[in-house]
Each structure stands twice: as structure tokens, then as C-alpha cells.
PDB file of N, CA and C in Angstrom:
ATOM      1  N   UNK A   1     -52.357 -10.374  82.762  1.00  0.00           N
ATOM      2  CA  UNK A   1     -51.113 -10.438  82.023  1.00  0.00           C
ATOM      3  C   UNK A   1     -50.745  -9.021  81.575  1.00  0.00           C
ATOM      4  N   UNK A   2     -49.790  -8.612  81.758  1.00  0.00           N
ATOM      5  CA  UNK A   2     -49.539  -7.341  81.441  1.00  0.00           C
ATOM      6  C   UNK A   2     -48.748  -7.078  80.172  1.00  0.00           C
ATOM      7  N   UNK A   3     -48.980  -5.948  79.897  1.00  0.00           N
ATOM      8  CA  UNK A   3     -48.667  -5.585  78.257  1.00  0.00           C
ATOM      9  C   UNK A   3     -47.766  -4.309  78.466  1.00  0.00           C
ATOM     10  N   UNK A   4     -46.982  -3.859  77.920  1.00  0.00           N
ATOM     11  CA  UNK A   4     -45.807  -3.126  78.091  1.00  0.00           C
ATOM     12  C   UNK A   4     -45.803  -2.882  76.418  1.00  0.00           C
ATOM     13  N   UNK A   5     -46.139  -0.809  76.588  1.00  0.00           N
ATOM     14  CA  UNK A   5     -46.375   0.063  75.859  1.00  0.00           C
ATOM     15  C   UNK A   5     -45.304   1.016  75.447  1.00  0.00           C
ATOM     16  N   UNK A   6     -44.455   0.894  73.873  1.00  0.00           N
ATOM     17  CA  UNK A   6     -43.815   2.002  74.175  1.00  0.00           C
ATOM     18  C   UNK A   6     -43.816   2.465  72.705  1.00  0.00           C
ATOM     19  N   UNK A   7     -43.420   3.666  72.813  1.00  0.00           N
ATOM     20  CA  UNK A   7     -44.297   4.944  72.141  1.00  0.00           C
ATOM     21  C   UNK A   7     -42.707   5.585  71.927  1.00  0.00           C
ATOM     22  N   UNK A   8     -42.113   5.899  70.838  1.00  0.00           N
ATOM     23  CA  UNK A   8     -40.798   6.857  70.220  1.00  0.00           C
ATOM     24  C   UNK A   8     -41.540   7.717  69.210  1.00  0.00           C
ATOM     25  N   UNK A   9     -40.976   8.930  69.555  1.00  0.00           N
ATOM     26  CA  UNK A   9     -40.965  10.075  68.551  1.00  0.00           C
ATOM     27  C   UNK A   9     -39.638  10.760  67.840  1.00  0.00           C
ATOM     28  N   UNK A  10     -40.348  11.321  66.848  1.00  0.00           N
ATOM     29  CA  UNK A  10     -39.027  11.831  66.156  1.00  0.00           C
ATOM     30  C   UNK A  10     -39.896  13.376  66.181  1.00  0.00           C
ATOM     31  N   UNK A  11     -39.261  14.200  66.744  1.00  0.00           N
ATOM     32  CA  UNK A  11     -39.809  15.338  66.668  1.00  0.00           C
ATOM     33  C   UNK A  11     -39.541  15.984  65.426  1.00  0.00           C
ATOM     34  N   UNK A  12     -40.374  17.430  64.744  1.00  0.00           N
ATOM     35  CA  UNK A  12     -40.116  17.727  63.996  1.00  0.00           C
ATOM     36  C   UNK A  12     -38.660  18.867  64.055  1.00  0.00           C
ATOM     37  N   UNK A  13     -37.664  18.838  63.533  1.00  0.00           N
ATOM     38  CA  UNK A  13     -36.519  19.236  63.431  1.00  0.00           C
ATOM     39  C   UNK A  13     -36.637  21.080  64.366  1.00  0.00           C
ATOM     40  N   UNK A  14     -37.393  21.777  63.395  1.00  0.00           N
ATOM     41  CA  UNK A  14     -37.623  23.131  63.867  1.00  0.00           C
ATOM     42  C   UNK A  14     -38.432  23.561  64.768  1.00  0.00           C
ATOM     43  N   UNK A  15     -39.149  22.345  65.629  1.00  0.00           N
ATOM     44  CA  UNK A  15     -40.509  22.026  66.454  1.00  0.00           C
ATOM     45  C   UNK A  15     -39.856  23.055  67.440  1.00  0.00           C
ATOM     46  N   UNK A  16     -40.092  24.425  68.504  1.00  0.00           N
ATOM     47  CA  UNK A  16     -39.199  25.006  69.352  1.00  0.00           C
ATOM     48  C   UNK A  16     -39.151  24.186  70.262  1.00  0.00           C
ATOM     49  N   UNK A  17     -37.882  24.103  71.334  1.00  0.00           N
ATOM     50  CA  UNK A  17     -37.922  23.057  72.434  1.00  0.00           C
ATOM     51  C   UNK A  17     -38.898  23.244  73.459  1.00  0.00           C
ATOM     52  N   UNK A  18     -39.277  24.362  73.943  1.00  0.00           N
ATOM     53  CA  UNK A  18     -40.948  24.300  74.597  1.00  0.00           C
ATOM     54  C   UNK A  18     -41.764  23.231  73.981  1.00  0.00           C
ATOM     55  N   UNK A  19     -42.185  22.767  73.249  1.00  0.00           N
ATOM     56  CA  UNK A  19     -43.225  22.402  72.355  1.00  0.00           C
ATOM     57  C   UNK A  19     -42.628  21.221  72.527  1.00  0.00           C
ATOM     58  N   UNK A  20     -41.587  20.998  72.296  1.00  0.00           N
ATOM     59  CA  UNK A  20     -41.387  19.398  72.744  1.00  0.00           C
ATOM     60  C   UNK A  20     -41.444  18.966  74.035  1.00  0.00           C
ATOM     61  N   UNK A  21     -40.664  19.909  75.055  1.00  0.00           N
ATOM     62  CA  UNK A  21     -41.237  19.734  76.476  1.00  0.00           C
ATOM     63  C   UNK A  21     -42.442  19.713  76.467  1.00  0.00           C
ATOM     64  N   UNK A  22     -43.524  20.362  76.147  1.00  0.00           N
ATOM     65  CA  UNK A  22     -45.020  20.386  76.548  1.00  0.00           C
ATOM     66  C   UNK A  22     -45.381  19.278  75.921  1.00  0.00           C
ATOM     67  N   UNK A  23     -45.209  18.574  75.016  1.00  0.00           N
ATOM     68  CA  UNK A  23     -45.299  17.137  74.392  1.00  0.00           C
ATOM     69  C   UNK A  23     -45.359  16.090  75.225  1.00  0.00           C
ATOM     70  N   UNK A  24     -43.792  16.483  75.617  1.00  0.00           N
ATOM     71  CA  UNK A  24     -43.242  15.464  76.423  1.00  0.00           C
ATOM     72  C   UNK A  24     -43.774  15.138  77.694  1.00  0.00           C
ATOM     73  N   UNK A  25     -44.138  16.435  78.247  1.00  0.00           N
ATOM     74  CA  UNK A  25     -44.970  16.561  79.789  1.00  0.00           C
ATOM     75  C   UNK A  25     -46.582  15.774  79.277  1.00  0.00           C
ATOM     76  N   UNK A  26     -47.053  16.216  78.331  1.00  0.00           N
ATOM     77  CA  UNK A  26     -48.474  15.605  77.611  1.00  0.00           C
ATOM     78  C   UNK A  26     -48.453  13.868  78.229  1.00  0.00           C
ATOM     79  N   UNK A  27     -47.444  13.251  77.384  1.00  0.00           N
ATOM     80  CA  UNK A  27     -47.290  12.053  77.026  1.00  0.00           C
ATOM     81  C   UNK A  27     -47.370  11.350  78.527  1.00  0.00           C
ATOM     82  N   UNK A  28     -46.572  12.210  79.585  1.00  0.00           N
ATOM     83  CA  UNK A  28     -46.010  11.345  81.070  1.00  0.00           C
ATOM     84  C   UNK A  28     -47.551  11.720  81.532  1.00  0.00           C
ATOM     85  N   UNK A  29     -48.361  12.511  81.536  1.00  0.00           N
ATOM     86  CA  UNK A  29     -49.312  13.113  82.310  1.00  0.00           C
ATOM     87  C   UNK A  29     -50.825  12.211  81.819  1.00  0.00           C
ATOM     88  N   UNK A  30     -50.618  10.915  80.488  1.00  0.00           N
ATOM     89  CA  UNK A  30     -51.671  10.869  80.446  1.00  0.00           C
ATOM     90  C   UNK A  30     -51.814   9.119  81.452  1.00  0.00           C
ATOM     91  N   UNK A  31     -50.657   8.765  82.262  1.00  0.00           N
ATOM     92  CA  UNK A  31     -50.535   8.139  83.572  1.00  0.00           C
ATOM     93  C   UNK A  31     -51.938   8.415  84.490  1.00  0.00           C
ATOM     94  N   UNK A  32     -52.133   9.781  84.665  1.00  0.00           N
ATOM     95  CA  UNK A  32     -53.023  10.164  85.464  1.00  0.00           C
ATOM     96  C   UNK A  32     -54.417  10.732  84.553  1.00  0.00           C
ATOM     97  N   UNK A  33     -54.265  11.452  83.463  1.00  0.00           N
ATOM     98  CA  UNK A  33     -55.327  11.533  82.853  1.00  0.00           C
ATOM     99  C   UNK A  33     -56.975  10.618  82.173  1.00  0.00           C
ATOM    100  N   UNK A  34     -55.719   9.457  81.721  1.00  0.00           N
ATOM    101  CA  UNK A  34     -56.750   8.437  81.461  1.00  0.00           C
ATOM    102  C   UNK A  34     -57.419   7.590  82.817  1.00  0.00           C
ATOM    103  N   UNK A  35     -58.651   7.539  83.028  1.00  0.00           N
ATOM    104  CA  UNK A  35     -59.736   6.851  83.759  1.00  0.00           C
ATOM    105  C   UNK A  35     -60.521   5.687  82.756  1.00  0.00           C
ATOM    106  N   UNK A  36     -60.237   5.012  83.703  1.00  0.00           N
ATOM    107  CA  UNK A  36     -60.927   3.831  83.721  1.00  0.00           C
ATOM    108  C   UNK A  36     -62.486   4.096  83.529  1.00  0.00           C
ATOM    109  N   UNK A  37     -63.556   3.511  82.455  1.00  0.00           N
ATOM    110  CA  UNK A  37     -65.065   3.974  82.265  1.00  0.00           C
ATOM    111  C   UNK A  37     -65.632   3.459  83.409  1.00  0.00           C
ATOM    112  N   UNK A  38     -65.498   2.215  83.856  1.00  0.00           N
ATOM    113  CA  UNK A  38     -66.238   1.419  84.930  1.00  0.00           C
ATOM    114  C   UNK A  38     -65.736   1.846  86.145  1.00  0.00           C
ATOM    115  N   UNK A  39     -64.303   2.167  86.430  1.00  0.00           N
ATOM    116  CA  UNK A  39     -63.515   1.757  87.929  1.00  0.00           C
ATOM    117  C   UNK A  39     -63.439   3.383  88.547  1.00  0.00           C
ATOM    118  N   UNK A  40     -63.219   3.633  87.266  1.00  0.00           N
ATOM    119  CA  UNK A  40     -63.059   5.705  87.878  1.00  0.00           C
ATOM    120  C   UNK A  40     -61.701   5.941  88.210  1.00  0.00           C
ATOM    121  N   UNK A  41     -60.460   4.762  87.778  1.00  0.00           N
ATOM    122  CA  UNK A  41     -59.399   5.186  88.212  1.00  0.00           C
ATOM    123  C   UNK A  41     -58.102   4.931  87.389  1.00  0.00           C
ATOM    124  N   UNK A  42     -57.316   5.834  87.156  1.00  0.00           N
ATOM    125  CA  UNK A  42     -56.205   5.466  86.369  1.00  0.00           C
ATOM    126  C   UNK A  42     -55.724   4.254  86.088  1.00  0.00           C
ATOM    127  N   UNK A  43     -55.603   4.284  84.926  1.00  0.00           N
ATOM    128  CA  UNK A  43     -55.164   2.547  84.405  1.00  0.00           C
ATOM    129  C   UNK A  43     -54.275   2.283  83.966  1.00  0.00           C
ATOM    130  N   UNK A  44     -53.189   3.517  83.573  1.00  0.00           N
ATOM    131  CA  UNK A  44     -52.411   3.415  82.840  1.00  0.00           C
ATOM    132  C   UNK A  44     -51.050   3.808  83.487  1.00  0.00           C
ATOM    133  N   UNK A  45     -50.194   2.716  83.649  1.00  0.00           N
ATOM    134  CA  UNK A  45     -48.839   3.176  84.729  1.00  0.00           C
ATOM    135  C   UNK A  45     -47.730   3.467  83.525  1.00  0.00           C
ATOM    136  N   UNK A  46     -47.480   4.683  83.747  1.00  0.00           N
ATOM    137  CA  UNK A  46     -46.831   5.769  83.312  1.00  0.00           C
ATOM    138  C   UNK A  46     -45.123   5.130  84.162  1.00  0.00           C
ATOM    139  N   UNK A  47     -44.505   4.056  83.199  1.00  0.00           N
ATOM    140  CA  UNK A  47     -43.300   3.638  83.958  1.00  0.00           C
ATOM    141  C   UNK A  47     -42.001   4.840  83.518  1.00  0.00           C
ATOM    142  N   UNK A  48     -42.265   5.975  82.249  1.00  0.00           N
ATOM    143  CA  UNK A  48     -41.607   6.538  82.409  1.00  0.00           C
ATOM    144  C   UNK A  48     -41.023   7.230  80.673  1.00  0.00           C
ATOM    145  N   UNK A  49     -39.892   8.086  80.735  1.00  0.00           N
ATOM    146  CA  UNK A  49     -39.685   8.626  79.451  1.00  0.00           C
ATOM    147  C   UNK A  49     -38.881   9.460  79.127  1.00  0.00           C
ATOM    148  N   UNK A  50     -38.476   9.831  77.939  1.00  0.00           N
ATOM    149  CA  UNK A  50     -37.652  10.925  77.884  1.00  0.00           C
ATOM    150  C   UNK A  50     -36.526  10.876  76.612  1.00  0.00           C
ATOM    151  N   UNK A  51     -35.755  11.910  76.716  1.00  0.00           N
ATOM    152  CA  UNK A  51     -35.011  12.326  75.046  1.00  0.00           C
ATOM    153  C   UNK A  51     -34.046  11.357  75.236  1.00  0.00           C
ATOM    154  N   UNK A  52     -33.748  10.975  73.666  1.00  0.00           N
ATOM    155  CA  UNK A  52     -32.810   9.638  74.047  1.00  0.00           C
ATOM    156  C   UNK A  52     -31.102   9.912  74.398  1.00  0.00           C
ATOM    157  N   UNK A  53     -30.659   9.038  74.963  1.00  0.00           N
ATOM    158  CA  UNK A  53     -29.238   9.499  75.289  1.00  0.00           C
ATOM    159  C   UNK A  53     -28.591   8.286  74.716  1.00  0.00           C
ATOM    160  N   UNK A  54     -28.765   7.553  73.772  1.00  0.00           N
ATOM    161  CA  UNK A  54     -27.918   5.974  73.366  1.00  0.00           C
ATOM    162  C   UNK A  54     -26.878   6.548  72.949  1.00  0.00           C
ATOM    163  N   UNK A  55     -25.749   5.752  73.020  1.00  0.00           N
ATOM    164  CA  UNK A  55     -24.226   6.331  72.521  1.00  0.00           C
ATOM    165  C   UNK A  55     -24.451   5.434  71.265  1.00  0.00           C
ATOM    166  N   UNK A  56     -24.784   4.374  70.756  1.00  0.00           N
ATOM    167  CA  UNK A  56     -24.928   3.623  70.092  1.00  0.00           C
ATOM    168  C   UNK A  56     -25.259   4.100  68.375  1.00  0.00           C
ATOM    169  N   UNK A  57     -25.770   4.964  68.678  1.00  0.00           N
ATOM    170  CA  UNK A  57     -26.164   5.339  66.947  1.00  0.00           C
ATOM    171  C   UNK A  57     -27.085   4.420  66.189  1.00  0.00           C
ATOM    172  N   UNK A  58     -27.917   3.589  66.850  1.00  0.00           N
ATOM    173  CA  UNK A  58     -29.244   2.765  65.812  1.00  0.00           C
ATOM    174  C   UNK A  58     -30.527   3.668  66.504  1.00  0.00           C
ATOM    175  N   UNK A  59     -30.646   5.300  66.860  1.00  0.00           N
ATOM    176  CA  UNK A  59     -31.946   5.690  66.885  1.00  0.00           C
ATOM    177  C   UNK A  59     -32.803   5.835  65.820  1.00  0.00           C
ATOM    178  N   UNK A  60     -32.456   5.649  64.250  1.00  0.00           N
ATOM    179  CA  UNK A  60     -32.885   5.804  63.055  1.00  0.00           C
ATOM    180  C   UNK A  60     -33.869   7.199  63.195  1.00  0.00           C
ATOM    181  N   UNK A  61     -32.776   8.043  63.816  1.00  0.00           N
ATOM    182  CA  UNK A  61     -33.635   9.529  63.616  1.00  0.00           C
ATOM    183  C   UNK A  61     -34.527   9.732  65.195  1.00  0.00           C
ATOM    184  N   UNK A  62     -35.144   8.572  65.547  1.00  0.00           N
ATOM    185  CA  UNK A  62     -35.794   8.740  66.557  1.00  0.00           C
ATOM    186  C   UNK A  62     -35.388   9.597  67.786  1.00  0.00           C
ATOM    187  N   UNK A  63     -35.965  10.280  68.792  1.00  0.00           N
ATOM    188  CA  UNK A  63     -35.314  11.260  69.657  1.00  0.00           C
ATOM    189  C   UNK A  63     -36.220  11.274  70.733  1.00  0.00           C
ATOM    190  N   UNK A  64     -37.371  10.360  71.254  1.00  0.00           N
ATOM    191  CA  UNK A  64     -37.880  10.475  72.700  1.00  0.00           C
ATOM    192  C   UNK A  64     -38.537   8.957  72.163  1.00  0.00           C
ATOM    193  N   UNK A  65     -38.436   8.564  73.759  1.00  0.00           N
ATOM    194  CA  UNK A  65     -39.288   7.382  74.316  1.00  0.00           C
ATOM    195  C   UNK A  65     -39.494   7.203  75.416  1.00  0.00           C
ATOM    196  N   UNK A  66     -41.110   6.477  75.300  1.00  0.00           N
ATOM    197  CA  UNK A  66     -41.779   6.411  76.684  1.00  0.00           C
ATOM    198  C   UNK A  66     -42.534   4.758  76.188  1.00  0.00           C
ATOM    199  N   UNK A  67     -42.463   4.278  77.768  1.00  0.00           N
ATOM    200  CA  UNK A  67     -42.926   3.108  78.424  1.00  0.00           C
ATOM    201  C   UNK A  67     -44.599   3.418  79.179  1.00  0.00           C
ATOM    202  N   UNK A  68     -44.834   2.958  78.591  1.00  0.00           N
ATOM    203  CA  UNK A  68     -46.702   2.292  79.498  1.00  0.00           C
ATOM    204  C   UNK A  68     -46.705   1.368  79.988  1.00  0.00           C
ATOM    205  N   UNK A  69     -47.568   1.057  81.157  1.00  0.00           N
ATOM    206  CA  UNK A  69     -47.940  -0.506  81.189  1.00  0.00           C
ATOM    207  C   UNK A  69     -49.475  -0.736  81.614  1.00  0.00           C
ATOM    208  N   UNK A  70     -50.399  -1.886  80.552  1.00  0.00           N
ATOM    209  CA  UNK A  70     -51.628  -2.061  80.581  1.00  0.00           C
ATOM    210  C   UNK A  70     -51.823  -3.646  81.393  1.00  0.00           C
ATOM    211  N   UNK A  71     -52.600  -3.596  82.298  1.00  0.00           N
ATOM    212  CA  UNK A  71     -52.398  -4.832  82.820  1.00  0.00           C
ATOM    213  C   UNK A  71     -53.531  -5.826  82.213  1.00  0.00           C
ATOM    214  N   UNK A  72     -53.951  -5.454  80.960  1.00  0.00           N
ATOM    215  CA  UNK A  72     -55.335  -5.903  80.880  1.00  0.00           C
ATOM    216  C   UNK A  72     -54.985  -5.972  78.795  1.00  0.00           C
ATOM    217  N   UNK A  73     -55.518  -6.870  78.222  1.00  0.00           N
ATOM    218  CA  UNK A  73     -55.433  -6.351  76.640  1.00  0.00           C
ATOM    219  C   UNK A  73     -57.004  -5.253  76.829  1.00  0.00           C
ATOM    220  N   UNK A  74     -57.963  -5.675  77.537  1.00  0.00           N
ATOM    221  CA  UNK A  74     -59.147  -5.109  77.551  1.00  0.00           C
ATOM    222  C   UNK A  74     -58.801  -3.286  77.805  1.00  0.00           C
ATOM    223  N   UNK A  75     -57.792  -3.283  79.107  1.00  0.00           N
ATOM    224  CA  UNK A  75     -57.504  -1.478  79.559  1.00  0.00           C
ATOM    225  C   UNK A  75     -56.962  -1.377  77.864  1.00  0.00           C
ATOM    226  N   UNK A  76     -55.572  -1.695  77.406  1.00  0.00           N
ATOM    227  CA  UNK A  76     -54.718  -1.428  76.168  1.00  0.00           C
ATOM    228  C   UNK A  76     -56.305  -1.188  74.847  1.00  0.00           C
ATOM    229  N   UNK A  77     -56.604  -2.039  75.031  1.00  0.00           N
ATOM    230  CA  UNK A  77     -57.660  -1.692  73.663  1.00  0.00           C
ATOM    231  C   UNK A  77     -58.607  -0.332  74.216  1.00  0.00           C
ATOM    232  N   UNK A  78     -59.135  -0.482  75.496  1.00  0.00           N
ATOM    233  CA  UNK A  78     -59.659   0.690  75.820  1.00  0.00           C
ATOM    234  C   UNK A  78     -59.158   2.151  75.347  1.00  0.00           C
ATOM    235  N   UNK A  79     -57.990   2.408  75.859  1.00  0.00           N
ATOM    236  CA  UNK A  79     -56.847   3.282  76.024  1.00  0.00           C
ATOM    237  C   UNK A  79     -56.976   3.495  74.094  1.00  0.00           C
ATOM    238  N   UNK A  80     -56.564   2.726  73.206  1.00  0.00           N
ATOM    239  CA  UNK A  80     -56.300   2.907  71.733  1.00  0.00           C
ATOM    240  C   UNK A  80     -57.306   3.178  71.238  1.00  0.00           C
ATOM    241  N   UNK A  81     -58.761   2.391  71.741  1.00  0.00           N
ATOM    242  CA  UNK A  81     -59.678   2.783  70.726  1.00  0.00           C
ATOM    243  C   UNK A  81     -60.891   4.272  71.185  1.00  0.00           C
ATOM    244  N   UNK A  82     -60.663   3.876  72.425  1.00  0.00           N
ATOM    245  CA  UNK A  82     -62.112   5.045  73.234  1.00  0.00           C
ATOM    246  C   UNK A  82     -61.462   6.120  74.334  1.00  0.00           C
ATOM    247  N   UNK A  83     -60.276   5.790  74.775  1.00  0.00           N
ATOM    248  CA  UNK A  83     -59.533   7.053  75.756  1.00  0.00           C
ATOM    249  C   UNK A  83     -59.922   8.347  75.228  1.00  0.00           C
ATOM    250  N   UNK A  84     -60.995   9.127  75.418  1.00  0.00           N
ATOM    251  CA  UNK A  84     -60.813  10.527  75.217  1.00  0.00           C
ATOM    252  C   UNK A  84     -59.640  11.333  75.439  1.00  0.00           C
ATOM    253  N   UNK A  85     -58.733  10.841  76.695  1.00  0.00           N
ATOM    254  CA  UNK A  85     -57.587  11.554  77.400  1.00  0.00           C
ATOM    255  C   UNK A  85     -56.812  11.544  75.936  1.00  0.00           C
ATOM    256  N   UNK A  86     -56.602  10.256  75.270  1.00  0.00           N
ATOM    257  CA  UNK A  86     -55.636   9.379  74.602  1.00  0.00           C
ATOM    258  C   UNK A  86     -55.559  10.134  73.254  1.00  0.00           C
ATOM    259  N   UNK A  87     -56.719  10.229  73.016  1.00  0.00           N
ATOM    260  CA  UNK A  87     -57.160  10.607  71.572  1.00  0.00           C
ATOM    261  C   UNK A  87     -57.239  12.258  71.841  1.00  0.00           C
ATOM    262  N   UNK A  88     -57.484  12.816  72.818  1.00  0.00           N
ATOM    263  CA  UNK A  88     -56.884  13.981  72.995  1.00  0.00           C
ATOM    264  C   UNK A  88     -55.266  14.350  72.678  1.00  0.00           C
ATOM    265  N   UNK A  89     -54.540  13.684  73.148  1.00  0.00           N
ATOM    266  CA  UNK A  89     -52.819  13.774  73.486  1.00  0.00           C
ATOM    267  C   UNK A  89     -52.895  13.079  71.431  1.00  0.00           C
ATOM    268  N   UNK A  90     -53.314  12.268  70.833  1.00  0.00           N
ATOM    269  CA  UNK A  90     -52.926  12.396  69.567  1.00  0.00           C
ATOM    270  C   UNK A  90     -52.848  13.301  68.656  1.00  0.00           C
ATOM    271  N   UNK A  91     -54.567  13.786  68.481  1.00  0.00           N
ATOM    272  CA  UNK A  91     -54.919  14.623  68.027  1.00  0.00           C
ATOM    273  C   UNK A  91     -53.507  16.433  67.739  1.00  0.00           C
ATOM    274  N   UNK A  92     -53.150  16.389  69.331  1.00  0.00           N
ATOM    275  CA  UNK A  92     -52.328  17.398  69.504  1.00  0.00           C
ATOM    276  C   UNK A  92     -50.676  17.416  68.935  1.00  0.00           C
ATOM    277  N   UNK A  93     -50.355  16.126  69.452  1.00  0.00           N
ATOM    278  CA  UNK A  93     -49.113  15.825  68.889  1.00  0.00           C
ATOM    279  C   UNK A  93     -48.675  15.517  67.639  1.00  0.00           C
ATOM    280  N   UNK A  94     -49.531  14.859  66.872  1.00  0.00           N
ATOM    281  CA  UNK A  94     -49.228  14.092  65.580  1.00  0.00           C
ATOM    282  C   UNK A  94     -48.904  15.664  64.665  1.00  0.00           C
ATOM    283  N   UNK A  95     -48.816  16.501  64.489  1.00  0.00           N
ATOM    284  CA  UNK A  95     -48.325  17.861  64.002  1.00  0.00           C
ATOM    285  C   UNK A  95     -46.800  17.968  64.196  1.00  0.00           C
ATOM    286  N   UNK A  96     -46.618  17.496  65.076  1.00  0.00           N
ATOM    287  CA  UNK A  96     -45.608  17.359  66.141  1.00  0.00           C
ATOM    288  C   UNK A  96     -44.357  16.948  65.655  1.00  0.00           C
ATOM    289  N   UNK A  97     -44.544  15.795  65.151  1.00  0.00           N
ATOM    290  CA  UNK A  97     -43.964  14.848  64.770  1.00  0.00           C
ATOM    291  C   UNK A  97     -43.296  14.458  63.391  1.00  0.00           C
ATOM    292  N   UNK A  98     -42.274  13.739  62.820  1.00  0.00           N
ATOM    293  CA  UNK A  98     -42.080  13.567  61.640  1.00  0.00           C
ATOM    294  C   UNK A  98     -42.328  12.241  61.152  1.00  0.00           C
ATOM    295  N   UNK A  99     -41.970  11.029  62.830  1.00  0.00           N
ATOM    296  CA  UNK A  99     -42.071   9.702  63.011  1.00  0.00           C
ATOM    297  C   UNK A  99     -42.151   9.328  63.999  1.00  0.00           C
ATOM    298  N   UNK A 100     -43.343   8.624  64.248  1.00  0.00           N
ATOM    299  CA  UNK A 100     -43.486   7.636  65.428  1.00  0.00           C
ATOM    300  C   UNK A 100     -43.200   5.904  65.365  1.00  0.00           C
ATOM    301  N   UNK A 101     -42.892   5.630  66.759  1.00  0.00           N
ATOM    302  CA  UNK A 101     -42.786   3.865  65.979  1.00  0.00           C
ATOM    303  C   UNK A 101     -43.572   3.661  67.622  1.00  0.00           C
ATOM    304  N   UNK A 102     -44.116   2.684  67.633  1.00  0.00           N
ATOM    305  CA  UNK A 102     -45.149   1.926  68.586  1.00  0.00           C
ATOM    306  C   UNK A 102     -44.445   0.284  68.319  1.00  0.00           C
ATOM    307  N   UNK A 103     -44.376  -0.172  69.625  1.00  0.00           N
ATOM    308  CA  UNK A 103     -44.617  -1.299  69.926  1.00  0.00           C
ATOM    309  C   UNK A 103     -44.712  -2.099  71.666  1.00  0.00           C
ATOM    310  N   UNK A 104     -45.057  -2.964  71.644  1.00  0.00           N
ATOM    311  CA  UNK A 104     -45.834  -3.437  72.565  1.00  0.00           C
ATOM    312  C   UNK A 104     -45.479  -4.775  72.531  1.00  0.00           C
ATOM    313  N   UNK A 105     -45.480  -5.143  74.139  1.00  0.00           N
ATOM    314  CA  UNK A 105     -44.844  -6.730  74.369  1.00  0.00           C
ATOM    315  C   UNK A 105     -45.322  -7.355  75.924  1.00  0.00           C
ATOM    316  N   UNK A 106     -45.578  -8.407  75.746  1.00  0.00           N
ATOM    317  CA  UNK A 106     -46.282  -9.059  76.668  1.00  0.00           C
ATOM    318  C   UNK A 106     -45.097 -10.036  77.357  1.00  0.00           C
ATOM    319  N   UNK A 107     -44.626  -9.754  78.615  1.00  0.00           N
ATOM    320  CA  UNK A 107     -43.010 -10.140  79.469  1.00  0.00           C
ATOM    321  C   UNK A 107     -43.185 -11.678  79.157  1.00  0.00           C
ATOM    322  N   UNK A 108     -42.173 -12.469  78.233  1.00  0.00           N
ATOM    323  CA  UNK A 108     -42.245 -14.060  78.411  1.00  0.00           C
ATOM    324  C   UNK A 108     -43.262 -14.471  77.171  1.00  0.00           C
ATOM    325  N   UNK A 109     -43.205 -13.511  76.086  1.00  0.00           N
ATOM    326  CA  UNK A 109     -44.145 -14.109  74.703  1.00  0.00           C
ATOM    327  C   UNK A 109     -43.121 -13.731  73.815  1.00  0.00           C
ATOM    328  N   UNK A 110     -42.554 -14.987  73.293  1.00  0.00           N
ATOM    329  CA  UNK A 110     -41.599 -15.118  72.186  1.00  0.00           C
ATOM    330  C   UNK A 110     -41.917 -15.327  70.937  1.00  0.00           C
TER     331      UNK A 110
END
């Protein structure tokens, strides 16, 4: 059953735009970074991301989002609790940042 990961940032206002690109490149790159402990192979499909463009005006400040997808709750808990890759890319970014919002949804659970 697959689980569908997504991850918004609010960068910090004066953050230089390098630094958000290199963020941003961080975030798409850990698609390929994170390995699987048992399988040896990427687990994490990197469906995609980027600065927001809504004409709409409900970003509540927010200014990038990215999509994951875990096909497993077992990969998703992996990935949150033990990903070295994962907990690497936090560690770095959370400086970064002013606000993050996380949420996560399983296609057809109401």
C-alpha cells in the first residue's frame, strides 16, 4: 500500500537563493541517496518538487514543496526513524527554515 510523502518549506526570508537551491537539490537527491538496509536499493521515489507558483494565495507563507512515495509503512518508518541519508538532509536544513508542514496520505483512506 503506498504512502505519499509531502514535505513544504518556508525558507528563511534572507536565506541567499544558492542555499535554497542547494536545499532544494538536497531534498530531490535523497530519491537516490537513501538505501534500503536489507535490499541495497533506493526506496524512496522522489515523484518530485519545487518553489510554489499557486495564484491562489492560501500558501500561509509556505514557498517549496516536494512529494515522496513509500510503498511500505515499514520503508516510511525506516526513512523517519534510521535513514542516515534522511537525518543527514535534516540535520542541514532545519537552520534553513522558518516552517515546515509534513503530511502524508495513503490513495483511498478517508
Amino acid at each position: 500500500m503506498a504512502i505519499y510523502h509531502i514535505v513544504m518549506f518556508k525558507f528563511k526570508a534572507l536565506l541567499p537563493p544558492e542555499e535554497v537551491k542547494a536545499a532544494c537539490d538536497d531534498m530531490l537527491a535523497l530519491g537516490e541517496k537513501c538505501v534500503h538496509p536489507t535490499t541495497k536499493a533506493a526506496y524512496v521515489k522522489t515523484l518530485g518538487g519545487g518553489k510554489d507558483n499557486s495564484p491562489q494565495g492560501r500558501q500561509n507563507g509556505l514557498t517549496h514543496c516536494f512529494v515522496s512515495k513509500f510503498e511500505s509503512e515499514e520503508d516510511r518508518k525506516y526513512y523517519l526513524e534510521s535513514d542516515p541519508a534522511h537525518h543527514e538532509f535534516v540535520a542541514g536544513v532545519k537552520d534553513k527554515v522558518d516552517k515546515i508542514q509534513i503530511l502524508d496520505f495513503t490513495p483511498g483512506e478517508f
